[in-house]
C-alpha atoms as a PDB file:
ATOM      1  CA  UNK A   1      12.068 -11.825  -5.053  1.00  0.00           C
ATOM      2  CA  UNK A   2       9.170 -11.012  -2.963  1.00  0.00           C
ATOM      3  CA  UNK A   3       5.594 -11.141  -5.015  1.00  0.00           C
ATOM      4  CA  UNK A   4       4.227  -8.130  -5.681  1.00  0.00           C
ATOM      5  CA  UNK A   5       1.250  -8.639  -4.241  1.00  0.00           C
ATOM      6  CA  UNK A   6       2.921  -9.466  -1.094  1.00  0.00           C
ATOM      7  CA  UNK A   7       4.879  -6.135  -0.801  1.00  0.00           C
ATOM      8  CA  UNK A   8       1.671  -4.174  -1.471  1.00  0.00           C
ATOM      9  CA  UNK A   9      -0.411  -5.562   0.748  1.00  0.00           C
ATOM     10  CA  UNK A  10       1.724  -5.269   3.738  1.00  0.00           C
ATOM     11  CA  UNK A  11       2.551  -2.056   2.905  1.00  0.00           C
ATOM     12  CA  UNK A  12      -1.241  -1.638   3.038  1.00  0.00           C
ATOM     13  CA  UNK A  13      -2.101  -3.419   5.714  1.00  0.00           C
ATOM     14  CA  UNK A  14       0.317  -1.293   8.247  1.00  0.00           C
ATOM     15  CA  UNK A  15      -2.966   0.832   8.052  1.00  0.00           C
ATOM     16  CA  UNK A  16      -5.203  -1.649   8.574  1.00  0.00           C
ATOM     17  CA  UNK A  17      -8.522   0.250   8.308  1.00  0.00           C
ATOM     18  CA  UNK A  18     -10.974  -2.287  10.582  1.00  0.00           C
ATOM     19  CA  UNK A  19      -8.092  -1.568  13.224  1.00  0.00           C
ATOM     20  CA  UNK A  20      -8.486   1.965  13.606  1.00  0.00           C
ATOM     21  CA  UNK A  21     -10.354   3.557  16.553  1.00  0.00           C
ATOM     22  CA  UNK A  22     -13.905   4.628  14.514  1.00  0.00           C
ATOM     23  CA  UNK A  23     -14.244   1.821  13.226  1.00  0.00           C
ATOM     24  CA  UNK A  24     -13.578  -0.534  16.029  1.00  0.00           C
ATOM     25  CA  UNK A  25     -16.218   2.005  17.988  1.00  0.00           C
ATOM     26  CA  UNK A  26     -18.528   1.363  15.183  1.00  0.00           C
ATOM     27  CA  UNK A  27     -17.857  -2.547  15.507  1.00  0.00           C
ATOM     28  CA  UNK A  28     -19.070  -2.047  19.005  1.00  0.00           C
ATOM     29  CA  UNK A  29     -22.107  -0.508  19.090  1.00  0.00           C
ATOM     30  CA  UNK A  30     -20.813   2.952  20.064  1.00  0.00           C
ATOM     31  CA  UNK A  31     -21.675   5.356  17.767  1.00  0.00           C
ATOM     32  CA  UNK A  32     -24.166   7.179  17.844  1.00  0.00           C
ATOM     33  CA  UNK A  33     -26.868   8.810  14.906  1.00  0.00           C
ATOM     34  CA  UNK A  34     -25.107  11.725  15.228  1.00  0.00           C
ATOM     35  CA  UNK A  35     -21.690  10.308  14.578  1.00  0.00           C
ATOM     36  CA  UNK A  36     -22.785   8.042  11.780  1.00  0.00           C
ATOM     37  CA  UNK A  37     -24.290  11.064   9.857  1.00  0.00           C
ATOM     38  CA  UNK A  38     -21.673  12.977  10.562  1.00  0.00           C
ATOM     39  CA  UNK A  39     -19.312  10.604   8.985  1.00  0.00           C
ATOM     40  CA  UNK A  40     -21.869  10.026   5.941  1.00  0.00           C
ATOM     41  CA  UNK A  41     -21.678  13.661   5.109  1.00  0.00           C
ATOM     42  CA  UNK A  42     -18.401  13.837   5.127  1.00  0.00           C
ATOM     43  CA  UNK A  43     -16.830  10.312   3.589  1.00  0.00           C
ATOM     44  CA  UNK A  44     -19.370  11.385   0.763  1.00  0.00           C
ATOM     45  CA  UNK A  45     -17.353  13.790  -0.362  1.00  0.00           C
ATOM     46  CA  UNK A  46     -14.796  11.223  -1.048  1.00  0.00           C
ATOM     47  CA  UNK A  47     -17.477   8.676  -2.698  1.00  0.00           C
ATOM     48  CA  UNK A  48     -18.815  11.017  -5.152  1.00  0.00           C
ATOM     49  CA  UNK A  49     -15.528  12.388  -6.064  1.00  0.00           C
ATOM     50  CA  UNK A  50     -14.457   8.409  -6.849  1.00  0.00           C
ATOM     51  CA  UNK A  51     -15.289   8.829 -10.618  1.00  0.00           C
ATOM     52  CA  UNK A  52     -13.501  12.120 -10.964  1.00  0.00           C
ATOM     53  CA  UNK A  53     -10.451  10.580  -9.750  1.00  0.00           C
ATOM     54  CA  UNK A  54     -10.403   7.915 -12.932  1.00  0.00           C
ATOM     55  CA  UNK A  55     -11.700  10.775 -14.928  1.00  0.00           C
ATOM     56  CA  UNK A  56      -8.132  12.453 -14.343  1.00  0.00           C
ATOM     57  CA  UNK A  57      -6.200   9.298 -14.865  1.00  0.00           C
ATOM     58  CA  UNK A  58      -8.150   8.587 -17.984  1.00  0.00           C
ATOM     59  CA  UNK A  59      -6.220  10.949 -20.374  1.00  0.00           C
ATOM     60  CA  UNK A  60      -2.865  10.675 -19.271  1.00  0.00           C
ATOM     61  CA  UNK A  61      -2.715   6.677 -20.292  1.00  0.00           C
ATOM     62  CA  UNK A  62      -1.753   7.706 -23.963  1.00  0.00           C
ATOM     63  CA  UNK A  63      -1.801   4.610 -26.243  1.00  0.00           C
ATOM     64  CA  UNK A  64      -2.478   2.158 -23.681  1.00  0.00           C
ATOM     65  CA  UNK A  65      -5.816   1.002 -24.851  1.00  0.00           C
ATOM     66  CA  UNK A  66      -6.336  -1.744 -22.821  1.00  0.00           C
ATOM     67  CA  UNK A  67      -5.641   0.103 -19.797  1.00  0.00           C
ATOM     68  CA  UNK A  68      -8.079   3.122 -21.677  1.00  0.00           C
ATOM     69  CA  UNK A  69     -10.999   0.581 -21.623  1.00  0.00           C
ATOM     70  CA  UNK A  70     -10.354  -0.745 -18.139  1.00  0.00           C
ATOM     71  CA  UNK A  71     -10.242   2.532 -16.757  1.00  0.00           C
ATOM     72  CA  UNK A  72     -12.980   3.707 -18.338  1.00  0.00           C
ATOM     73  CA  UNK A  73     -15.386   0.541 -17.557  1.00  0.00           C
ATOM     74  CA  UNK A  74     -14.753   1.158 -13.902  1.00  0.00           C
ATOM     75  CA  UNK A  75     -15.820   5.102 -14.279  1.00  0.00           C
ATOM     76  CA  UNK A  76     -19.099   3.425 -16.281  1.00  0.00           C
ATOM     77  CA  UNK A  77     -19.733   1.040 -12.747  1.00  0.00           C
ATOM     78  CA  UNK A  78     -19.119   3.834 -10.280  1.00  0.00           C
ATOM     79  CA  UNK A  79     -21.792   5.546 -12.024  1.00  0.00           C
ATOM     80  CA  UNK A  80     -23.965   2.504 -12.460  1.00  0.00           C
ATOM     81  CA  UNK A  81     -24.160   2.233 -15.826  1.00  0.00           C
ATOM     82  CA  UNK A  82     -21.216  -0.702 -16.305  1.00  0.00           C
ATOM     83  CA  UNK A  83     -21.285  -4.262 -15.229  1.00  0.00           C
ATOM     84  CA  UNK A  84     -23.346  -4.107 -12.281  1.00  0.00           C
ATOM     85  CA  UNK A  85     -26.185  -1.049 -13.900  1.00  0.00           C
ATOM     86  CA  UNK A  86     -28.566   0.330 -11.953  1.00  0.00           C
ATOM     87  CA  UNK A  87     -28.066   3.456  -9.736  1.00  0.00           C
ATOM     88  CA  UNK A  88     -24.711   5.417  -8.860  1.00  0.00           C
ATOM     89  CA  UNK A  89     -22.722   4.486  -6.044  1.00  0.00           C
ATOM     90  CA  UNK A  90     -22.660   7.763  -4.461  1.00  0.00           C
ATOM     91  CA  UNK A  91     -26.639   7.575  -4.586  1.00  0.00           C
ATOM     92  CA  UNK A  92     -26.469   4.358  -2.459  1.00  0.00           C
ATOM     93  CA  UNK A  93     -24.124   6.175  -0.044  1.00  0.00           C
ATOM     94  CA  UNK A  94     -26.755   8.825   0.217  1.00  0.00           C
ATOM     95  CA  UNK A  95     -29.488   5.860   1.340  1.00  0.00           C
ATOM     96  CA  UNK A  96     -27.045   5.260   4.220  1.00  0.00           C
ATOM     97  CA  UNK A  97     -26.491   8.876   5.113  1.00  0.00           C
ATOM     98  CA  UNK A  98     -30.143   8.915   5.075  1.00  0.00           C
ATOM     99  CA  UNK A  99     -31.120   6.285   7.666  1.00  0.00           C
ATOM    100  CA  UNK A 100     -29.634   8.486   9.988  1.00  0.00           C
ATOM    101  CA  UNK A 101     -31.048  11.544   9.372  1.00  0.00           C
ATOM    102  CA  UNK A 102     -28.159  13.534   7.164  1.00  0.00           C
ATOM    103  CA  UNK A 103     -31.000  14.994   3.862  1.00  0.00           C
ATOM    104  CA  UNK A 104     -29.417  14.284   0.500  1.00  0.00           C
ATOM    105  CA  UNK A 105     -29.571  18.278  -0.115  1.00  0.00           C
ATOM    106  CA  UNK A 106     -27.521  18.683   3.015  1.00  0.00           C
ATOM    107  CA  UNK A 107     -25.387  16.002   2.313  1.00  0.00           C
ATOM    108  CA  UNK A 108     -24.014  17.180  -0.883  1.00  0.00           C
ATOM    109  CA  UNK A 109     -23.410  20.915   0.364  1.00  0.00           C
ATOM    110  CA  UNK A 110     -21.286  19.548   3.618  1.00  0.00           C
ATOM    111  CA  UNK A 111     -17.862  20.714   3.551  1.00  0.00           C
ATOM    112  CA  UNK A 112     -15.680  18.206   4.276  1.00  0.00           C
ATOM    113  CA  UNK A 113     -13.148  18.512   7.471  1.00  0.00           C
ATOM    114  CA  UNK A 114      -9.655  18.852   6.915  1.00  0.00           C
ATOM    115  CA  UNK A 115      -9.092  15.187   6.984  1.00  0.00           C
ATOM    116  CA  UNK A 116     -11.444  14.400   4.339  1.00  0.00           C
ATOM    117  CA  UNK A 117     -10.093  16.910   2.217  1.00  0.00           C
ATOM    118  CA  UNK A 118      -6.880  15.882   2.449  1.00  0.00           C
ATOM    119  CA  UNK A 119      -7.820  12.444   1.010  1.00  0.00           C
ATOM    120  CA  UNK A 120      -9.479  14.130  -1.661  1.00  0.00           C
ATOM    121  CA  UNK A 121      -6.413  15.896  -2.298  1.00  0.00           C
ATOM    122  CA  UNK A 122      -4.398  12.935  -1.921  1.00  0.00           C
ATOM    123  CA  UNK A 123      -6.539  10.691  -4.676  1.00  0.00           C
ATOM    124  CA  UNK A 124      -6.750  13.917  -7.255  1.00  0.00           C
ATOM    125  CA  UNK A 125      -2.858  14.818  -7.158  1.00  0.00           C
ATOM    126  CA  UNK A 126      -1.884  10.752  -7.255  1.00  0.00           C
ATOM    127  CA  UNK A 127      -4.552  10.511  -9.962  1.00  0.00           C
ATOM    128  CA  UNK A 128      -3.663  13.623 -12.383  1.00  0.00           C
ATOM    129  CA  UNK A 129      -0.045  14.133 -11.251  1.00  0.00           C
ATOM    130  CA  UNK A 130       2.074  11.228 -10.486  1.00  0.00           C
ATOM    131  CA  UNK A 131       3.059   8.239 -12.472  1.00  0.00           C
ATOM    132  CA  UNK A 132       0.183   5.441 -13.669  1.00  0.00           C
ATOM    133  CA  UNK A 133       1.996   3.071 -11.410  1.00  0.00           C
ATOM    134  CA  UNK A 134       1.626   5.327  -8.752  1.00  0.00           C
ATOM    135  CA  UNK A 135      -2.161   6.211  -9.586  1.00  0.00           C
ATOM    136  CA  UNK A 136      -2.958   2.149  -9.621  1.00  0.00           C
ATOM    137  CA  UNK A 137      -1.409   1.798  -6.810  1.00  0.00           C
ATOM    138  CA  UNK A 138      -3.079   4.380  -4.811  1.00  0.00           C
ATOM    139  CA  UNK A 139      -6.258   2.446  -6.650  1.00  0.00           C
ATOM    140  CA  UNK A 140      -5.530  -1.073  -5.257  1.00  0.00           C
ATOM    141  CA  UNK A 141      -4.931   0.358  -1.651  1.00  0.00           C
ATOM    142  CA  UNK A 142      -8.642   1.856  -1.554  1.00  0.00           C
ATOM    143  CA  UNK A 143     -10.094  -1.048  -3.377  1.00  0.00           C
ATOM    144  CA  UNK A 144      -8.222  -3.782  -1.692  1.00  0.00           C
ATOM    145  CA  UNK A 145      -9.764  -3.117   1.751  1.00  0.00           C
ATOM    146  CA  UNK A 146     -13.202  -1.874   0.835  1.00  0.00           C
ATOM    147  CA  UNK A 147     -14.838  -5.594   0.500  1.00  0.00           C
ATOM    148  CA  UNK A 148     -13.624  -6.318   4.326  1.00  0.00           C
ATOM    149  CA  UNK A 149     -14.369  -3.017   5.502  1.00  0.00           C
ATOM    150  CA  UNK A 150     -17.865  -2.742   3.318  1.00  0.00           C
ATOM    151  CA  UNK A 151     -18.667  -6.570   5.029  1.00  0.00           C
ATOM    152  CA  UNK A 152     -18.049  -5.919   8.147  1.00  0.00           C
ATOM    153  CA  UNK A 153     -19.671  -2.327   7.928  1.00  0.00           C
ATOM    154  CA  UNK A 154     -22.647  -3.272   7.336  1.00  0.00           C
ATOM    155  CA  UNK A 155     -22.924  -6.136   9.682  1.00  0.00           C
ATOM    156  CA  UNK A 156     -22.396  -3.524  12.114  1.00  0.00           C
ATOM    157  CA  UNK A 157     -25.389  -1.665  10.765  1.00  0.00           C
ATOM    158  CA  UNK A 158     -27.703  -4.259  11.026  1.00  0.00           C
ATOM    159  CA  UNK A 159     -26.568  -5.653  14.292  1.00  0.00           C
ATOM    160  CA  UNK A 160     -25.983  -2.620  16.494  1.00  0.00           C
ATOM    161  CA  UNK A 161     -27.742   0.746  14.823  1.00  0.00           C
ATOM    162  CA  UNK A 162     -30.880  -1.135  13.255  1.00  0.00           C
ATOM    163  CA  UNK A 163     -30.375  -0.216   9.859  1.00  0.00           C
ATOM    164  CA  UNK A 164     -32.484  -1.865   7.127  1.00  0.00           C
ATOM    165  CA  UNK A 165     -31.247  -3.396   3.413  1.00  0.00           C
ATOM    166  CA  UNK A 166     -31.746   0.501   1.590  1.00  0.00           C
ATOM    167  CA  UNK A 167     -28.881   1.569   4.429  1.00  0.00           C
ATOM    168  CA  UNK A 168     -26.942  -1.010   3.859  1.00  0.00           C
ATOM    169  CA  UNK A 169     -27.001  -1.218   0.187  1.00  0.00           C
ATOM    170  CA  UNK A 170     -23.446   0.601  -0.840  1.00  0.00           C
ATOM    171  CA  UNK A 171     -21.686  -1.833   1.622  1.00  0.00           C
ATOM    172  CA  UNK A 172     -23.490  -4.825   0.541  1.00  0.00           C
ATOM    173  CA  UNK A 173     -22.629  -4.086  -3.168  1.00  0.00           C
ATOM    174  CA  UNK A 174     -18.526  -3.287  -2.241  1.00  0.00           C
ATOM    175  CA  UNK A 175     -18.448  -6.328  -0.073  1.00  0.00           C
ATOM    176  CA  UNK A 176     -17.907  -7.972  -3.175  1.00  0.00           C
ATOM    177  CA  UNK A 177     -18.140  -5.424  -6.061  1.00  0.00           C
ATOM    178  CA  UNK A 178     -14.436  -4.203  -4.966  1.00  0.00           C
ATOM    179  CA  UNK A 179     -12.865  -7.720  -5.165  1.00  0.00           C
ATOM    180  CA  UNK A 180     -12.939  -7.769  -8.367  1.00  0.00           C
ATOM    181  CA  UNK A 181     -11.995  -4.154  -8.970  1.00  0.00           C
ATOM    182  CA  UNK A 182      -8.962  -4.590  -6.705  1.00  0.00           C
ATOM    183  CA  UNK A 183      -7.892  -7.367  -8.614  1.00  0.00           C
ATOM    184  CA  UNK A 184      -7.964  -5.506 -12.228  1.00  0.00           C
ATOM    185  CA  UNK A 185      -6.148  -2.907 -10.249  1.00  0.00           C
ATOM    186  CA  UNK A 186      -3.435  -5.105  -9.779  1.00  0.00           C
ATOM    187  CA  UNK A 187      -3.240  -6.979 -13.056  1.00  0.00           C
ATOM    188  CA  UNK A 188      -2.657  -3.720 -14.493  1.00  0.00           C
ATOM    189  CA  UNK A 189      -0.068  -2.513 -11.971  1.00  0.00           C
ATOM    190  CA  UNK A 190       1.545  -6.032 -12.371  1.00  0.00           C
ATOM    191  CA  UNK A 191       1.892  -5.334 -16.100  1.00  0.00           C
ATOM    192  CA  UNK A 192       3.062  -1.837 -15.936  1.00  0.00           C
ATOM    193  CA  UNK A 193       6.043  -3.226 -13.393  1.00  0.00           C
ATOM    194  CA  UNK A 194       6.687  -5.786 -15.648  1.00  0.00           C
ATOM    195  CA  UNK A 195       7.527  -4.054 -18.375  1.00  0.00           C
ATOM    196  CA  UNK A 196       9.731  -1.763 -15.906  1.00  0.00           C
ATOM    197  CA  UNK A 197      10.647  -2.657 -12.715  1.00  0.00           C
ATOM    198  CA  UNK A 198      12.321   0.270 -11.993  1.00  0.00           C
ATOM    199  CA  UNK A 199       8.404   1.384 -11.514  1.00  0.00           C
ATOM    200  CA  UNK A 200       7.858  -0.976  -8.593  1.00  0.00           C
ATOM    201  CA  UNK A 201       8.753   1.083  -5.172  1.00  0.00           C
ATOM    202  CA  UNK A 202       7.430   4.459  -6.389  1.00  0.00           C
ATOM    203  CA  UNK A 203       4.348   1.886  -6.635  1.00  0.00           C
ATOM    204  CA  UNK A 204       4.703   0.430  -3.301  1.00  0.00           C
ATOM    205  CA  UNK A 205       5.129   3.992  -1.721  1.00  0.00           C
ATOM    206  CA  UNK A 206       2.107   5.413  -3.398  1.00  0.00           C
ATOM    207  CA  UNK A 207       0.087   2.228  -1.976  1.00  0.00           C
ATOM    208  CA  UNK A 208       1.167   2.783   1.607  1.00  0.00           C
ATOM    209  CA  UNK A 209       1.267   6.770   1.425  1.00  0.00           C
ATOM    210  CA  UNK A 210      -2.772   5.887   0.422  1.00  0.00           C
ATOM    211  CA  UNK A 211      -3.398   3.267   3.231  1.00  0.00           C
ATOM    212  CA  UNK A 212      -2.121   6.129   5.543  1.00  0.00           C
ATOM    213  CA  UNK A 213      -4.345   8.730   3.800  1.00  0.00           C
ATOM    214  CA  UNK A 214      -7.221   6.460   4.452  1.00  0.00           C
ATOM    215  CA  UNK A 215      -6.401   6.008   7.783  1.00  0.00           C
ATOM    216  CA  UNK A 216      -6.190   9.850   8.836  1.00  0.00           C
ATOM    217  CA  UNK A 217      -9.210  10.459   7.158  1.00  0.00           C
ATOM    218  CA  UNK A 218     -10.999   8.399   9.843  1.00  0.00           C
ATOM    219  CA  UNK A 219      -8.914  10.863  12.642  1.00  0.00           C
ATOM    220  CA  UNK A 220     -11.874  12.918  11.485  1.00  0.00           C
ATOM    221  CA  UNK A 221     -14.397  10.851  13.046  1.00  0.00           C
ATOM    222  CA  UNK A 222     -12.818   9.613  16.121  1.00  0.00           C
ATOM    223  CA  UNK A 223     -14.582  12.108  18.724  1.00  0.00           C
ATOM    224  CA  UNK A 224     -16.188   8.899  20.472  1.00  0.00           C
ATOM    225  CA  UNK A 225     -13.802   6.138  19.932  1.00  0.00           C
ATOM    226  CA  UNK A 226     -11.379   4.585  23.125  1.00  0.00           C
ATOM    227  CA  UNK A 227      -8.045   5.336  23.566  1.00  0.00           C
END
């Protein structure tokens, strides 16, 4: 049989994120300070609302301890108070929304556009409505791509929009912060699976039904990008 982590990942990577038009605009130098803040305010929205999403999953693990204490370690490093402490990771995004000119006070009042909100929706119904293997699934798709996407991201930043280490700082930290996130993701799913496999493609749909979430979200912010 086909490894797991095999089937997920190509499931994910049909929505390869660093392939879609933004970002491949962004890899080029062609966005401008508009577009960047425009896109901070609004992927913020998703950021901040990255704790609530565990929050929701949190409570419906029953007597799964170990999965309890994972879950809730992660919710304690989103907020900066777990493995790596210092400040929230939504704060960091709002350094980078900074640097080009979107206020913290706007920031947090933006309302999202329909694409955004739709991932939001996506990550709260998977989270507090479907199956755990479903919910860690839809976890290991977001996490799996951020450390490539964070990387190169920032890169970007400091090569084509002059962006200093304060901007750069929530990228720099999920360059590598999310590799290891990704891969307690997957343990967990792997263990769930195991102990039914029956669990496996409701797993592997909920991954790519996530890549593809992420991937419309980014329609949002495709004003400047080439065909």
């Amino acid at each position: 049989m086909t490894s797991l982590r095999f089937e997920l990942d190509e499931r994910i990577n049909r929505f390869d994120l660093l392939k879609h038009p933004f970002y491949q605009a962004w890899s080029s130098g062609q966005l401008s300070r508009q577009e960047l803040a425009t896109y901070a305010g609004n992927y913020y929205q998703h950021v901040n609302a990255f704790p609530s999403y565990l929050k929701n999953l949190l409570p419906r693990l029953g007597a799964d301890t170990v999965l309890s204490t994972l879950v809730s370690e992660h919710i304690a490093d989103e907020l900066g108070q777990g493995k790596y402490p210092g400040r929230a990771h939504s704060d960091l995004w709002l350094d980078f929304a900074k640097a080009y000119g979107a206020e913290r006070s706007d920031v947090e009042n933006v309302d999202p556009l329909p694409q955004v909100k739709e991932l939001i929706g996506h990550f709260t119904r998977t989270t507090s409505e479907s199956s755990v293997e479903e919910s860690l699934a839809a976890l290991y798709a977001y996490e799996v791509q951020t450390p490539k996407v964070s990387k190169d991201k920032a890169k970007w930043l400091r090569e084509h929009y002059g962006a200093g280490e304060q901007a750069c700082s929530y990228f720099d930290l999920h360059a590598t912060y999310d590799e290891e996130h990704a891969e307690d993701w997957f343990v967990a799913l792997e263990s769930v699976i195991a102990r039914d496999p029956a669990k496996r493609e409701r797993a592997l749909d909920s991954a790519e039904a996530t890549a593809e979430a992420l991937w419309k979200a980014l329609d949002a912010f495709a004003c400047h990008c080439p065909n």
